[in-house]
N, C-alpha and C. Protein backbone atom coordinates (compact mmCIF):
# COMPACT_ATOMS: atom_id res chain seq x y z
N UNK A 1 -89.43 6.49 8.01
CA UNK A 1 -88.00 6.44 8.21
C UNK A 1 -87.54 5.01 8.46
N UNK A 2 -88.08 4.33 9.04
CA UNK A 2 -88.13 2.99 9.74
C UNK A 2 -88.25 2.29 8.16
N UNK A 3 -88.64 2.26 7.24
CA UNK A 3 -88.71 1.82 5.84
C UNK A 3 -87.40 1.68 5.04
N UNK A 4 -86.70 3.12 5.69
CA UNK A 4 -85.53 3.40 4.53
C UNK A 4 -84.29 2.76 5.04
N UNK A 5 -84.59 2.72 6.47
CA UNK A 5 -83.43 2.07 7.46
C UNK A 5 -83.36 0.24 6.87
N UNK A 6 -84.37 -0.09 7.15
CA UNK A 6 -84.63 -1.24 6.53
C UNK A 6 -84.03 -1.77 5.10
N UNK A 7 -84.81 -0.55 4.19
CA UNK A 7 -83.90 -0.67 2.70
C UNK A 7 -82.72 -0.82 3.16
N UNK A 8 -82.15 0.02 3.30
CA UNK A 8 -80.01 0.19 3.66
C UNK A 8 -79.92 -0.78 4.07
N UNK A 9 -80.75 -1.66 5.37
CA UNK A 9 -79.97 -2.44 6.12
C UNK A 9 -79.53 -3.70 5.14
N UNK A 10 -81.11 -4.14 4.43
CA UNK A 10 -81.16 -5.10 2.96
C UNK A 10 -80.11 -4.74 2.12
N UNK A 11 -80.00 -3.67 1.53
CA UNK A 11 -79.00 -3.12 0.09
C UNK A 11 -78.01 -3.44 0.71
N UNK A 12 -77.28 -3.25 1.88
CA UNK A 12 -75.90 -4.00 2.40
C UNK A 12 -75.76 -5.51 2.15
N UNK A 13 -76.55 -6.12 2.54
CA UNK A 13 -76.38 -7.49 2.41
C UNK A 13 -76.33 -7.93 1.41
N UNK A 14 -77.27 -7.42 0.31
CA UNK A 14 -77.76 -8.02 -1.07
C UNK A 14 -76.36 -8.11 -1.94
N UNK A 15 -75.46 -9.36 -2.28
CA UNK A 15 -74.46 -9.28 -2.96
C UNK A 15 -74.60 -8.17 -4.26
N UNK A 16 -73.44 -7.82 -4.28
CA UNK A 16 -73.34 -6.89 -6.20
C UNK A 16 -74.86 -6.61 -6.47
N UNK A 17 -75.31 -5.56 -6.52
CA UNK A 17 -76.17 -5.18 -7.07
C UNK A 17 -75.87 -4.45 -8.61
N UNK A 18 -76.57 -4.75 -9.41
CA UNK A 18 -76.33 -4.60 -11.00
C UNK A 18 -77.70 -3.51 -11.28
N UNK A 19 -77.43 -1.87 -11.27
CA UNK A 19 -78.04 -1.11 -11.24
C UNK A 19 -78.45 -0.50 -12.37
N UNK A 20 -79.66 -1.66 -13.06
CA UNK A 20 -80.02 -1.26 -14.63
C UNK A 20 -81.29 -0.56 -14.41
N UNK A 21 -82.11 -0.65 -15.58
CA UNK A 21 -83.28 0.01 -15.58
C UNK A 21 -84.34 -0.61 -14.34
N UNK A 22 -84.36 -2.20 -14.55
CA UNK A 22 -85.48 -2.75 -14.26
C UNK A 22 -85.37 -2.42 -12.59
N UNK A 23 -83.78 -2.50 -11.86
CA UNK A 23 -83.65 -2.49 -10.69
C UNK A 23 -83.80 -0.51 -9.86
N UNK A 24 -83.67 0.35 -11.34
CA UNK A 24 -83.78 1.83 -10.49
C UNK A 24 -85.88 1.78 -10.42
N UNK A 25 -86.15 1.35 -11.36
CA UNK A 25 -87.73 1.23 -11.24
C UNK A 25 -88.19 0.50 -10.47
N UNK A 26 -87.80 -0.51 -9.57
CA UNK A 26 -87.92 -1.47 -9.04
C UNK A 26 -87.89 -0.28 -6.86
N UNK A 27 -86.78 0.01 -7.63
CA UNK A 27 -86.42 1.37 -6.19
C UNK A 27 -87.05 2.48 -6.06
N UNK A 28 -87.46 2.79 -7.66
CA UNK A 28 -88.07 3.81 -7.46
C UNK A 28 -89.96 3.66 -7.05
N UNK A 29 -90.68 2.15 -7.35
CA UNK A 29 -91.78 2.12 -7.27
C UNK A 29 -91.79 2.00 -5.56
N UNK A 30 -90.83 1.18 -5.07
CA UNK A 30 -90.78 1.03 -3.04
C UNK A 30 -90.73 2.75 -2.87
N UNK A 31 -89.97 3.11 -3.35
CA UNK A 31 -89.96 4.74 -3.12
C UNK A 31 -91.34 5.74 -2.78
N UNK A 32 -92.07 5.10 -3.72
CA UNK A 32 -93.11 5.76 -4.20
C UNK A 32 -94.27 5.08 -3.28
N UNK A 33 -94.30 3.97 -2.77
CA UNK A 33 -95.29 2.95 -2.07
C UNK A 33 -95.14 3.78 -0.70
N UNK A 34 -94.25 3.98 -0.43
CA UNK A 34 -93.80 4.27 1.00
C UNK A 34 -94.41 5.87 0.91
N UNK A 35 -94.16 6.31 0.13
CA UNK A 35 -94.57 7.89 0.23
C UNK A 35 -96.12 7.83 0.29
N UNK A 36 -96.81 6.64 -0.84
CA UNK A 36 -98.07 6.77 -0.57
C UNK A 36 -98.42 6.28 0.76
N UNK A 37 -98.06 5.13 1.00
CA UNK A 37 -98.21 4.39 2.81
C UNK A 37 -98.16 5.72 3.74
N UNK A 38 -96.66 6.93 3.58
CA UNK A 38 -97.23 7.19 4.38
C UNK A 38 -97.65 8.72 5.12
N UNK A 39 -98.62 9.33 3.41
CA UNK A 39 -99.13 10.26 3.10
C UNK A 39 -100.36 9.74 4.24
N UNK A 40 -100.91 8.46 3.81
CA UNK A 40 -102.37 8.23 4.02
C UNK A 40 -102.24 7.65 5.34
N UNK A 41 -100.99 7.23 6.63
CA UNK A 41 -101.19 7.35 7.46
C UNK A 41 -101.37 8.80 8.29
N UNK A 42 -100.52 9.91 7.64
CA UNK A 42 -100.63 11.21 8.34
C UNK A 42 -101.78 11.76 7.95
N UNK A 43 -102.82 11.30 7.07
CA UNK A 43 -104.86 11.51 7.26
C UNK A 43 -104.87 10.70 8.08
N UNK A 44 -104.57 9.83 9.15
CA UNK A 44 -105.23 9.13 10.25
C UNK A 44 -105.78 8.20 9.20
N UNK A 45 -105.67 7.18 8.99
CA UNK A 45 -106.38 6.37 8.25
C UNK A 45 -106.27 5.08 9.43
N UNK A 46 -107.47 4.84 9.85
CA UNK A 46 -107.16 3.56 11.04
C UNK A 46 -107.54 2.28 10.23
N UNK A 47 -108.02 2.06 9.30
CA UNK A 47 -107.72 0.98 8.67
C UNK A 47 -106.78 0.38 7.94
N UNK A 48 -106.19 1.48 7.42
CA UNK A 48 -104.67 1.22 6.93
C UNK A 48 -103.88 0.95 7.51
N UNK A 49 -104.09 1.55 8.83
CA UNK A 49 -102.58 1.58 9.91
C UNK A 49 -102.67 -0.06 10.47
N UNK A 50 -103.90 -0.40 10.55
CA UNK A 50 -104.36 -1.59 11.10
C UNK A 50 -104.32 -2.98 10.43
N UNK A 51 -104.82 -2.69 8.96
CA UNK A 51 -104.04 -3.90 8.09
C UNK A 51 -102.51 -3.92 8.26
N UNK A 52 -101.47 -2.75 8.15
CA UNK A 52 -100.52 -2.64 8.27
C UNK A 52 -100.00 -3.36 9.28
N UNK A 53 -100.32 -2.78 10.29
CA UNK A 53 -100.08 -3.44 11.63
C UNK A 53 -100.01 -5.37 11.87
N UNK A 54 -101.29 -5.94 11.31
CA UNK A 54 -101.36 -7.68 10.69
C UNK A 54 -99.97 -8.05 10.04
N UNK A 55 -99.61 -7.22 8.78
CA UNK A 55 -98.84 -7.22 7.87
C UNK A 55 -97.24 -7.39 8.83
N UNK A 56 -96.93 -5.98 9.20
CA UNK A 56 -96.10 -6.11 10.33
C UNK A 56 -95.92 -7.51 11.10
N UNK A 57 -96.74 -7.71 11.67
CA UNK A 57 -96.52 -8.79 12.70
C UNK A 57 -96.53 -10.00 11.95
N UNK A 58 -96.90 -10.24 10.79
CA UNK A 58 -96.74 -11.67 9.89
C UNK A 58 -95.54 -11.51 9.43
N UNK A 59 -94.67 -10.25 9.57
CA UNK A 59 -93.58 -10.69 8.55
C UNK A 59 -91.89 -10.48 9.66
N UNK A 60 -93.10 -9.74 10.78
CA UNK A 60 -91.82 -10.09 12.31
C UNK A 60 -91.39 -11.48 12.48
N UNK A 61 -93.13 -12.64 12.48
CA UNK A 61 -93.15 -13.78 12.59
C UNK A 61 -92.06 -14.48 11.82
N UNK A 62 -91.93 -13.87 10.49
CA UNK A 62 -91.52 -14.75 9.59
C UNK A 62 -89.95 -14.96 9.91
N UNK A 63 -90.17 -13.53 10.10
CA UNK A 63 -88.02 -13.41 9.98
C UNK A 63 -88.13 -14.23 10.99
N UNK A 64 -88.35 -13.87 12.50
CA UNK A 64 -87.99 -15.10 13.78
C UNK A 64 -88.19 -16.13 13.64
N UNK A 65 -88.99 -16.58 12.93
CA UNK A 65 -89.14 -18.25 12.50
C UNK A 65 -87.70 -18.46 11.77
N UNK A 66 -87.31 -17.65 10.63
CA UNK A 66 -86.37 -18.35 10.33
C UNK A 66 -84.98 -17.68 10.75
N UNK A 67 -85.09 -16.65 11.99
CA UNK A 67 -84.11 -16.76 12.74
C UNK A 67 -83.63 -17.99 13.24
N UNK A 68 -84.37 -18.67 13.82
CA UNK A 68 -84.34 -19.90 14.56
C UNK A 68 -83.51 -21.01 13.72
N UNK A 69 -83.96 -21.11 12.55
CA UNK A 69 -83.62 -21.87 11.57
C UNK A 69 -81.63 -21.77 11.05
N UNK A 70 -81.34 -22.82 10.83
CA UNK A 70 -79.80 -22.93 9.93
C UNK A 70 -79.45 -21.87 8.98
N UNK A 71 -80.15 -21.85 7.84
CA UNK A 71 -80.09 -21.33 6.37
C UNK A 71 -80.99 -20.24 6.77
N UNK A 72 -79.77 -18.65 7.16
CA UNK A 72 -80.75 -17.66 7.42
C UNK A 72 -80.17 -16.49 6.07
N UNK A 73 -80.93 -15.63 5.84
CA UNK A 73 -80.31 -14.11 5.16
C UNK A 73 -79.67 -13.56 5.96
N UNK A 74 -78.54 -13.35 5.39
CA UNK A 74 -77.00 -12.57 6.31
C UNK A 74 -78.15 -11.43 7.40
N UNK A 75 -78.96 -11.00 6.70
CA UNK A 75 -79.67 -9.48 7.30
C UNK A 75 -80.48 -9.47 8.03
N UNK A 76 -81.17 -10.99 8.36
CA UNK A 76 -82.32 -10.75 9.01
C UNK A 76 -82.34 -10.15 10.80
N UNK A 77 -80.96 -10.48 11.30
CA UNK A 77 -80.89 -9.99 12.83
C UNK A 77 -80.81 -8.44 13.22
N UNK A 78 -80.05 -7.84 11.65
CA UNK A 78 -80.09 -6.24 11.78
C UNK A 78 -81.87 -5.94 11.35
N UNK A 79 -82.33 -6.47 10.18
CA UNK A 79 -83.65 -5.55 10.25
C UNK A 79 -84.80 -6.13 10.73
N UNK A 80 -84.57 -7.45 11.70
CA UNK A 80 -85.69 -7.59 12.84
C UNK A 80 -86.06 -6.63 13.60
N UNK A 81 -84.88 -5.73 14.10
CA UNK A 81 -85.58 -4.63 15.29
C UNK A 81 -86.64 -3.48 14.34
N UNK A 82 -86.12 -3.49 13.51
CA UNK A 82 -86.85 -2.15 12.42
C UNK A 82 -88.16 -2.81 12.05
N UNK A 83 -88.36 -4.49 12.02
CA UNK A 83 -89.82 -4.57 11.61
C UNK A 83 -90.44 -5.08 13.35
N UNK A 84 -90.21 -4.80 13.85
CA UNK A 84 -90.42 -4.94 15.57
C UNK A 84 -91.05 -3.63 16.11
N UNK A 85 -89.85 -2.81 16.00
CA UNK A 85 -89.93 -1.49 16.02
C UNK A 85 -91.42 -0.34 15.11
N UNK A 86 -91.62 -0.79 14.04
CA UNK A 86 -92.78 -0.10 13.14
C UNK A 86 -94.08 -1.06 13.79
N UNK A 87 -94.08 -2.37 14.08
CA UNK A 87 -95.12 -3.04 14.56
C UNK A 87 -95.55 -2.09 15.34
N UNK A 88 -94.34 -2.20 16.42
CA UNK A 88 -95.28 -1.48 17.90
C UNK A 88 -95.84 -0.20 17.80
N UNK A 89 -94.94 1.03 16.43
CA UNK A 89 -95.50 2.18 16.39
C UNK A 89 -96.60 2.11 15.37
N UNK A 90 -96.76 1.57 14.69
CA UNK A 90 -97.97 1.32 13.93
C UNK A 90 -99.04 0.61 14.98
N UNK A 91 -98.95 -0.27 15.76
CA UNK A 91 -99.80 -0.52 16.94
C UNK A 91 -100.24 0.66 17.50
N UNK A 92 -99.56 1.51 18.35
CA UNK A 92 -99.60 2.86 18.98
C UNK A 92 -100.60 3.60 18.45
N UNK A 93 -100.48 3.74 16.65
CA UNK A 93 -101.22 4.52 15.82
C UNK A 93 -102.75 3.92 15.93
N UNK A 94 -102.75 2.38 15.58
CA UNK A 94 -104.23 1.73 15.02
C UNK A 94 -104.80 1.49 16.19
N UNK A 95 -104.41 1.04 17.26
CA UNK A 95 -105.06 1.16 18.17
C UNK A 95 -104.96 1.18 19.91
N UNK A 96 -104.36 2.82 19.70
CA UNK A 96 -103.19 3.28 20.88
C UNK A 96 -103.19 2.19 22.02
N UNK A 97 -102.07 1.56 21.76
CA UNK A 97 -101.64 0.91 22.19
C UNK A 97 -100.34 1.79 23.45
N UNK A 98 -100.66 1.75 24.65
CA UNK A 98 -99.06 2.80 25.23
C UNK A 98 -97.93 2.72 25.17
């Protein structure tokens, strides 16, 4: 859920979107990533959840780094909490974290 919130929060910001082929396939393959992501976390997969988890936190890093910074994406202050937020519950998952 935390994925789709994210999408929306992005698709708001993203000026005019021009909704051709390349961009519904483009939606529809994240669509499809996410369903696989997270089929194979509900098998308990602790290695997945756990690369995930790295992944997460490199790309929390990233946005706050260039929070900090002048030249930011209109979006990054709304979907910091959502990649904040999946860190810690993907933490919880890989390695219960309380």
């Amino acid at each position: 859920m935390m994925n789709l919130v994210y999408l929306i929060v992005v698709v708001k910001f993203i000026p005019a979107l021009n909704f051709d082929v390349s961009a519904l396939l483009s939606f529809s393959a994240y669509v499809l990533l996410i369903g696989f992501l997270t089929y194979y976390l509900l098998q308990e997969k602790k290695l997945l959840t756990q690369i995930l988890v790295v992944i997460y936190a490199g790309r929390s890093g990233n946005a706050i780094y260039f929070l900090l910074g002048d030249n930011i994406f209109p979006a990054v202050p709304f979907f910091l909490p959502c990649l904040l937020i999946t860190f810690y519950l993907l933490g919880r998952a890989g390695w219960d974290w309380p």
